[in-house]
PDB file of N, CA and C in Angstrom:
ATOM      1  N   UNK A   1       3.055  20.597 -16.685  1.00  0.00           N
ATOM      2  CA  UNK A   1       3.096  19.385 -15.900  1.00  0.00           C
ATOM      3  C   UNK A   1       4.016  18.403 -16.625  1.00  0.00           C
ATOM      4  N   UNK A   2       4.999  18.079 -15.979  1.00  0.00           N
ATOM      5  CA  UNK A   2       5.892  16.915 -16.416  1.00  0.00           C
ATOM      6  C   UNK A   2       5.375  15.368 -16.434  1.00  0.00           C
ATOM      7  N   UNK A   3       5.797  14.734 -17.761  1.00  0.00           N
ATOM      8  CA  UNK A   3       5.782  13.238 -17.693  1.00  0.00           C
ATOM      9  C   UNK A   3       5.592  12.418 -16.732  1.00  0.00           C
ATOM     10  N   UNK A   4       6.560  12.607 -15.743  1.00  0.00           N
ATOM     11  CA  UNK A   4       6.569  12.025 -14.295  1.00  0.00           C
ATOM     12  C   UNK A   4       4.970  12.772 -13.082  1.00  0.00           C
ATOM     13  N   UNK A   5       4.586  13.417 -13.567  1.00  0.00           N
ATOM     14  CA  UNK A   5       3.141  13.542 -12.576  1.00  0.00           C
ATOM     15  C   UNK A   5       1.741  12.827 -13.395  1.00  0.00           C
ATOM     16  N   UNK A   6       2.099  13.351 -14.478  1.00  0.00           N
ATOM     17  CA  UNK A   6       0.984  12.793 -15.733  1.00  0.00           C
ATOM     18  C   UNK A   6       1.055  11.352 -15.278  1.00  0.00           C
ATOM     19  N   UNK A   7       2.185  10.794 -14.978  1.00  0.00           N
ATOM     20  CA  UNK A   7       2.268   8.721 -15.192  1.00  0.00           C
ATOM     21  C   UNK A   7       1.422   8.904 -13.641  1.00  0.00           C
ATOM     22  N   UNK A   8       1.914   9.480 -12.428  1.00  0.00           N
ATOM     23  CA  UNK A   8       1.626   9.424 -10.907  1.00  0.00           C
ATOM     24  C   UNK A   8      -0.172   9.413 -11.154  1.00  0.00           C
ATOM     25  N   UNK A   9      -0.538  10.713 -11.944  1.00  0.00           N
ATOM     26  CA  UNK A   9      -2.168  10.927 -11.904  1.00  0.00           C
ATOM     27  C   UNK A   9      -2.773   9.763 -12.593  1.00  0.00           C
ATOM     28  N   UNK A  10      -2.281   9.483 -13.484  1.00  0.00           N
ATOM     29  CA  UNK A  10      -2.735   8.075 -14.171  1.00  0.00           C
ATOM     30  C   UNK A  10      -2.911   6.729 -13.276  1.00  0.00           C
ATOM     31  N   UNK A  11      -1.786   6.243 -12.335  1.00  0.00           N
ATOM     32  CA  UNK A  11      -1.433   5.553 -11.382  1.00  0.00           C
ATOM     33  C   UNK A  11      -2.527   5.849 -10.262  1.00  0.00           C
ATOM     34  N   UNK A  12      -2.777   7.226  -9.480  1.00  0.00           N
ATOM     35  CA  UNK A  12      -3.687   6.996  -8.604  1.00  0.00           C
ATOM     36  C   UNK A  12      -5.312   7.276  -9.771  1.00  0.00           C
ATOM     37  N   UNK A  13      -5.467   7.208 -10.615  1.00  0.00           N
ATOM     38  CA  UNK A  13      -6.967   6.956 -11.338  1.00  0.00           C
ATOM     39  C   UNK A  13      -7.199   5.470 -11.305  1.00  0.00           C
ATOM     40  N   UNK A  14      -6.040   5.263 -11.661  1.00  0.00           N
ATOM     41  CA  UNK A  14      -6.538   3.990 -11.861  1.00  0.00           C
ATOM     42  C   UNK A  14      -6.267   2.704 -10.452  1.00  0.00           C
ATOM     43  N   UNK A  15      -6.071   3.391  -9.279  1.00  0.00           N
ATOM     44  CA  UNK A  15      -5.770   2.552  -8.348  1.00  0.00           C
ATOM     45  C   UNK A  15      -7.541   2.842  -7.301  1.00  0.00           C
ATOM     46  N   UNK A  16      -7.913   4.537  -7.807  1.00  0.00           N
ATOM     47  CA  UNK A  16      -8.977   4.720  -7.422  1.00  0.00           C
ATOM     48  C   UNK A  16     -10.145   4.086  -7.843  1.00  0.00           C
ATOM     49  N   UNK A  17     -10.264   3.997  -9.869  1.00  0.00           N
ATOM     50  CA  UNK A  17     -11.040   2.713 -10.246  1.00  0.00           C
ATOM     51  C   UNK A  17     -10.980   1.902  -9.708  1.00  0.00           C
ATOM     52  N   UNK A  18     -10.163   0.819  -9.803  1.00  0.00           N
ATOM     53  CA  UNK A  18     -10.221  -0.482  -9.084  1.00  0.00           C
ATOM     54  C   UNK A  18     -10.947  -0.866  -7.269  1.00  0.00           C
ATOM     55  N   UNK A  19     -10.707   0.847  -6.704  1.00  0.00           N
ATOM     56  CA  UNK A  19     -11.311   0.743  -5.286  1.00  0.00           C
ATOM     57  C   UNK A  19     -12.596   0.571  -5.714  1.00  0.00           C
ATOM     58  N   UNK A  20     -12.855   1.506  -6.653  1.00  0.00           N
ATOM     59  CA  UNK A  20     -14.721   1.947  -6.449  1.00  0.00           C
ATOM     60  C   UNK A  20     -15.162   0.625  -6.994  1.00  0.00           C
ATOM     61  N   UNK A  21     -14.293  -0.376  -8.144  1.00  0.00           N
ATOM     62  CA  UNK A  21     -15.333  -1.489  -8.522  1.00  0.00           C
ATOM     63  C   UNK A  21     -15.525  -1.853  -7.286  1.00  0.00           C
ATOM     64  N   UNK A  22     -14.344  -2.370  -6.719  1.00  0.00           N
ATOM     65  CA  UNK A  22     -14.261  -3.458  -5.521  1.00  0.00           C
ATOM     66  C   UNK A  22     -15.298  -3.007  -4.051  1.00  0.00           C
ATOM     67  N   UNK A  23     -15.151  -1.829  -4.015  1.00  0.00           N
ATOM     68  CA  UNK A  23     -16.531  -1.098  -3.287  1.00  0.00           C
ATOM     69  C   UNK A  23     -17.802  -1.598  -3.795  1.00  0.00           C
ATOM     70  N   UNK A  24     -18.369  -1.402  -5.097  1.00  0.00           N
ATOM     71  CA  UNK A  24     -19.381  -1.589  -5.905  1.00  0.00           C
ATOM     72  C   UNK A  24     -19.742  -3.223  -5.447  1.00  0.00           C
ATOM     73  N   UNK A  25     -18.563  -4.350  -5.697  1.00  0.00           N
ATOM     74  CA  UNK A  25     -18.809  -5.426  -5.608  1.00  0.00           C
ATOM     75  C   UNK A  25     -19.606  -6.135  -4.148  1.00  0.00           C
ATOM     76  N   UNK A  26     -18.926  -5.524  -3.783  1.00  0.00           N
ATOM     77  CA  UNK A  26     -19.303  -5.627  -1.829  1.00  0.00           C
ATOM     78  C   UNK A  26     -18.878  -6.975  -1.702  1.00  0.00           C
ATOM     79  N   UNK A  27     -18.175  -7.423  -1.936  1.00  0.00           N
ATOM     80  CA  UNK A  27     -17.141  -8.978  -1.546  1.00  0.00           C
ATOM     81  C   UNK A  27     -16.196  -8.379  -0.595  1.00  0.00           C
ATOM     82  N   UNK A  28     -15.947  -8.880   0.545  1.00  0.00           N
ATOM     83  CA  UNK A  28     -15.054  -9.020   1.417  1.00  0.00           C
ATOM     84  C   UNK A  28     -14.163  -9.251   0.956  1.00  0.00           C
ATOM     85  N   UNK A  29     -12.823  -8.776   1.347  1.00  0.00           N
ATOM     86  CA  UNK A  29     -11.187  -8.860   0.787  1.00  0.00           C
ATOM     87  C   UNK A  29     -10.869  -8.552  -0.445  1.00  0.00           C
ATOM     88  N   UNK A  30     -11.716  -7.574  -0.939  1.00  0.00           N
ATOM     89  CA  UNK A  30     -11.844  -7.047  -2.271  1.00  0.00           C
ATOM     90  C   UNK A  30     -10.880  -5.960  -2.079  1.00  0.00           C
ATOM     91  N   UNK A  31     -10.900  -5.082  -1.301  1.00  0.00           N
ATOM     92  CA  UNK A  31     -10.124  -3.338  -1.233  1.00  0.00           C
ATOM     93  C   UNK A  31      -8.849  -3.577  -0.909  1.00  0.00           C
ATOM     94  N   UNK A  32      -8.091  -2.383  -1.304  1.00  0.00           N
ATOM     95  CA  UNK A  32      -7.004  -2.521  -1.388  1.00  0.00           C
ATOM     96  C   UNK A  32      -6.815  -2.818   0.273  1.00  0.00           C
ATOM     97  N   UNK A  33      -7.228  -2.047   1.294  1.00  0.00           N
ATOM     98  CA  UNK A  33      -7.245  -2.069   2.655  1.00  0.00           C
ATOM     99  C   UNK A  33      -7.640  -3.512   3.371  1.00  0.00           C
ATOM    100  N   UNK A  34      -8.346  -4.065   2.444  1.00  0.00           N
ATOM    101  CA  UNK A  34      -8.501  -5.824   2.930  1.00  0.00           C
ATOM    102  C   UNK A  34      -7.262  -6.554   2.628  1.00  0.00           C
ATOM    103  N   UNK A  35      -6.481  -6.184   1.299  1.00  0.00           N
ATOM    104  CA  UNK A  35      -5.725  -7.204   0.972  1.00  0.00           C
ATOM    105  C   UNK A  35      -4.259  -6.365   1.960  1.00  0.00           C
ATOM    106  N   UNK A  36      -4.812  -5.088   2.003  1.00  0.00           N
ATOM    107  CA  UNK A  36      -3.204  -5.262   3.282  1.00  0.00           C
ATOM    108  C   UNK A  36      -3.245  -5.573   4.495  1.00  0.00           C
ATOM    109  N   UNK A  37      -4.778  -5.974   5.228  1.00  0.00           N
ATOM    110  CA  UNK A  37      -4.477  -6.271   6.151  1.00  0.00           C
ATOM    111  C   UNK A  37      -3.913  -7.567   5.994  1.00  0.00           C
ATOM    112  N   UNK A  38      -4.850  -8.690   4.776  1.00  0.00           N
ATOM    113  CA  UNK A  38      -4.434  -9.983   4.994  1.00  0.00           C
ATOM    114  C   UNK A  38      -2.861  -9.963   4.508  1.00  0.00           C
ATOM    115  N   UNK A  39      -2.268  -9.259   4.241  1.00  0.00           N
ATOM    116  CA  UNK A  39      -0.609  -9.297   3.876  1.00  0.00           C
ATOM    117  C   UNK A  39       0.114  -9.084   5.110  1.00  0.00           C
ATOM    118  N   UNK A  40      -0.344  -8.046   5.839  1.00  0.00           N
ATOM    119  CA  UNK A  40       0.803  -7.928   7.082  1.00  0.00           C
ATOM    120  C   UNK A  40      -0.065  -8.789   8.194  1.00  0.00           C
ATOM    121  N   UNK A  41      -1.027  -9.210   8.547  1.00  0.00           N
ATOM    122  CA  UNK A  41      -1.788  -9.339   9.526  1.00  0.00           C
ATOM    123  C   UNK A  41      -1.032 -10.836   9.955  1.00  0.00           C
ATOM    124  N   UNK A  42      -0.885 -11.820   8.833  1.00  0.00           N
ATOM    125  CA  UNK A  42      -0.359 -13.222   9.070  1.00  0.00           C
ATOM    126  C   UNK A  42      -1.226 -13.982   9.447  1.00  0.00           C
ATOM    127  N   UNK A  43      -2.584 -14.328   8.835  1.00  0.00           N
ATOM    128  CA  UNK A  43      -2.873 -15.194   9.478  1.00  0.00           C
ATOM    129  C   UNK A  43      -2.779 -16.305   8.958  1.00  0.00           C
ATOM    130  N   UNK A  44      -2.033 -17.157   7.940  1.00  0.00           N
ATOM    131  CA  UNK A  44      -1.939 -17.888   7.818  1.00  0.00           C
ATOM    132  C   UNK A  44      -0.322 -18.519   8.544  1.00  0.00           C
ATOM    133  N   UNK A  45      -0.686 -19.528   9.502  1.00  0.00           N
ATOM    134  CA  UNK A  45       0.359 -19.968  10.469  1.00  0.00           C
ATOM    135  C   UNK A  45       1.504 -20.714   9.731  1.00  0.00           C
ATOM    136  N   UNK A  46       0.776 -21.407   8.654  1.00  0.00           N
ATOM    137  CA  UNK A  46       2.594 -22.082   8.153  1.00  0.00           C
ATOM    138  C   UNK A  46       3.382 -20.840   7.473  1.00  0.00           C
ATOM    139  N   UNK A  47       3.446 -19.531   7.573  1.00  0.00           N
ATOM    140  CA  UNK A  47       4.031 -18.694   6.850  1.00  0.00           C
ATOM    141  C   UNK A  47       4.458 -17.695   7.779  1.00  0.00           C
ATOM    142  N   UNK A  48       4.473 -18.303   8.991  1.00  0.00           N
ATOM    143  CA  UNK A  48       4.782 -17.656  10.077  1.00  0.00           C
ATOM    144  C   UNK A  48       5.774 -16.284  10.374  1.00  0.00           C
ATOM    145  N   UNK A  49       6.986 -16.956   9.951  1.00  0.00           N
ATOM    146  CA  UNK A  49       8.088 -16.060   9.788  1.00  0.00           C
ATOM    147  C   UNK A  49       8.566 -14.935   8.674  1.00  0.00           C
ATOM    148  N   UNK A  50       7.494 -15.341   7.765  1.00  0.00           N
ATOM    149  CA  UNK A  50       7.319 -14.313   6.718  1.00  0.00           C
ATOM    150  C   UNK A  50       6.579 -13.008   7.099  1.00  0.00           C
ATOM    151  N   UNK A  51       5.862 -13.259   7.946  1.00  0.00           N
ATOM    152  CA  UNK A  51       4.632 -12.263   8.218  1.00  0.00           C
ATOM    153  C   UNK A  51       5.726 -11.171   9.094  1.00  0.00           C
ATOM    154  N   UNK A  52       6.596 -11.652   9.929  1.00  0.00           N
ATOM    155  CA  UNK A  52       7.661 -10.560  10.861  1.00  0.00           C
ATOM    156  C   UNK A  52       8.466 -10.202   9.952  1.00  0.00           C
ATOM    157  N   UNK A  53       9.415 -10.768   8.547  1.00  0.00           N
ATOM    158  CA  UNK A  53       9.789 -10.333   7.624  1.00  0.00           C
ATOM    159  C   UNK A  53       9.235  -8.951   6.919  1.00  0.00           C
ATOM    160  N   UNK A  54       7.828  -9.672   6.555  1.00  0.00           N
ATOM    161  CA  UNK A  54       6.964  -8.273   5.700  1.00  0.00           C
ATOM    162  C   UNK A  54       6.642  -7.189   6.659  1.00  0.00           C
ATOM    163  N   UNK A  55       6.334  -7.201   8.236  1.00  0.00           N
ATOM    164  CA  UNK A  55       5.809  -6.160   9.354  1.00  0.00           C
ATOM    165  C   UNK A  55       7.653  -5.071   8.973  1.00  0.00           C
ATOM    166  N   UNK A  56       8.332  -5.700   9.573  1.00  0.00           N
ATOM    167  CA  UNK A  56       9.869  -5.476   9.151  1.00  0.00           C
ATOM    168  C   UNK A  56      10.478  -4.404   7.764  1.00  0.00           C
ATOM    169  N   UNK A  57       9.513  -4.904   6.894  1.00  0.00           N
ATOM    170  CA  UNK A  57       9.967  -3.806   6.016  1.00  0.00           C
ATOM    171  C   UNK A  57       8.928  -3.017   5.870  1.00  0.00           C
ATOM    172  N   UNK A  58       7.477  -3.299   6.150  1.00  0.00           N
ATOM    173  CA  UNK A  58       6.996  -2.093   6.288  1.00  0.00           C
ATOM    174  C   UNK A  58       7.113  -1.088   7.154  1.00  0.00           C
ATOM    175  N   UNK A  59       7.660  -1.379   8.434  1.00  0.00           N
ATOM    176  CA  UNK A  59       8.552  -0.300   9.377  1.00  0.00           C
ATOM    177  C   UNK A  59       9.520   0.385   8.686  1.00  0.00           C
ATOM    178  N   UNK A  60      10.271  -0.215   7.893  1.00  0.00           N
ATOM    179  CA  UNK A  60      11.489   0.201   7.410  1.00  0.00           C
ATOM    180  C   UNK A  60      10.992   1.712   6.220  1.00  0.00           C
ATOM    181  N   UNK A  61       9.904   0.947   5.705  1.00  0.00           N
ATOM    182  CA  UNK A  61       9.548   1.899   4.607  1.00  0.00           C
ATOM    183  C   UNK A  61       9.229   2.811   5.081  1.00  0.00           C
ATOM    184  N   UNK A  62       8.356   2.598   6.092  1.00  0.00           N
ATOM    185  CA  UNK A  62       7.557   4.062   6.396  1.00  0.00           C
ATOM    186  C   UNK A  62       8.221   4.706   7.468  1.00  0.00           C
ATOM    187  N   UNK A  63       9.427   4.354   8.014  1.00  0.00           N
ATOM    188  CA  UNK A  63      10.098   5.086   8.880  1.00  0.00           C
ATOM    189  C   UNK A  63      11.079   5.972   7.377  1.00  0.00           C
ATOM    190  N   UNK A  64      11.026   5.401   6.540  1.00  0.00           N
ATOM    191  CA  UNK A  64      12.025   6.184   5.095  1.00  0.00           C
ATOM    192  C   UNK A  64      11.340   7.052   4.859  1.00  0.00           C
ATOM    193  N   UNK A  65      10.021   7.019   4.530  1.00  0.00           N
ATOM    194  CA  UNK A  65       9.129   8.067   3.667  1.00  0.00           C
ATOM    195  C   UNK A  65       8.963   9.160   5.319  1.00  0.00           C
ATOM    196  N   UNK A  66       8.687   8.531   6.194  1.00  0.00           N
ATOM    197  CA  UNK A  66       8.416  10.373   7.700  1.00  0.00           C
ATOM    198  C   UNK A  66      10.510  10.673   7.354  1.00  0.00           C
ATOM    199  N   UNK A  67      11.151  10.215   7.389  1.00  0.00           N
ATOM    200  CA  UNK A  67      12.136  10.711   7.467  1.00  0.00           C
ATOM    201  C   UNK A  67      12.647  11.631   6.080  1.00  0.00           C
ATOM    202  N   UNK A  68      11.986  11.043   5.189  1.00  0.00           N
ATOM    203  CA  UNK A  68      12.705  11.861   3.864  1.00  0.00           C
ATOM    204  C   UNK A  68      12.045  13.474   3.436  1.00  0.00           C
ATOM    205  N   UNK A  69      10.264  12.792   3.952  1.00  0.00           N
ATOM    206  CA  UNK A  69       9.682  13.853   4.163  1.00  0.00           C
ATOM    207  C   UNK A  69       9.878  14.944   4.908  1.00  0.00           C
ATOM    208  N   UNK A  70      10.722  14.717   6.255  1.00  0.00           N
ATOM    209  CA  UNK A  70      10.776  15.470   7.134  1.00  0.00           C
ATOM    210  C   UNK A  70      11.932  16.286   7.065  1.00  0.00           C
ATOM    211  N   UNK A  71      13.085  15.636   6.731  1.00  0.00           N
ATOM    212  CA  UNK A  71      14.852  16.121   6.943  1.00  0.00           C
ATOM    213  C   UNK A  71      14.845  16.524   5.431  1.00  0.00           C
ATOM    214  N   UNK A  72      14.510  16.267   3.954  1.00  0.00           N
ATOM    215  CA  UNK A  72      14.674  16.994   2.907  1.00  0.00           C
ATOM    216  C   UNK A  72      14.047  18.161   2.504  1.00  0.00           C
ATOM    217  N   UNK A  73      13.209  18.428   2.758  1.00  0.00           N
ATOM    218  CA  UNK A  73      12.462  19.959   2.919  1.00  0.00           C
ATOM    219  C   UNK A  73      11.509  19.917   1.552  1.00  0.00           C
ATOM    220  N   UNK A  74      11.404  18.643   0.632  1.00  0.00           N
ATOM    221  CA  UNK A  74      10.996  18.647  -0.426  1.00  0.00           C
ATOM    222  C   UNK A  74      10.175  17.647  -0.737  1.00  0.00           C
ATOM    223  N   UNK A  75       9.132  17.147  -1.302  1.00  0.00           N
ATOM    224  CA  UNK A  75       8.579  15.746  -1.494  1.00  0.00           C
ATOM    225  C   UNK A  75       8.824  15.784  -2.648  1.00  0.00           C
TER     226      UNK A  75
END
């Protein structure tokens, strides 16, 4: 196993810790899945135009990752 998977497995352990505290805690807007909705969702109105900015590149991204996945034959 190369350097570069060892850092990746490390990266999702420790992104999985942080779920299970924030699970454990039972506070609302704790999970990672709370804080992305409140990131793309916009609800704060004076930041209006930011929120179509950030929707914007998350299209962008995830139209990159089905496409790279799909047309390179490799992940």
């Amino acid at each position: 196993m190369g350097v570069l998977a060892i850092l990746w497995l490390v990266v999702l352990v420790v992104c999985g810790a942080l779920e299970v505290i924030a699970l454990v805690a039972e506070r609302h807007g704790g999970t990672l899945s709370d804080e992305i909705w409140a990131w793309f969702a916009g609800t704060d109105r004076r930041r209006a135009g930011w929120t179509h900015v950030r929707r914007v590149a998350l299209l962008a991204a995830m139209t990159w990752l089905a496409v790279r996945f799909n047309v390179t034959g490799h992940v």
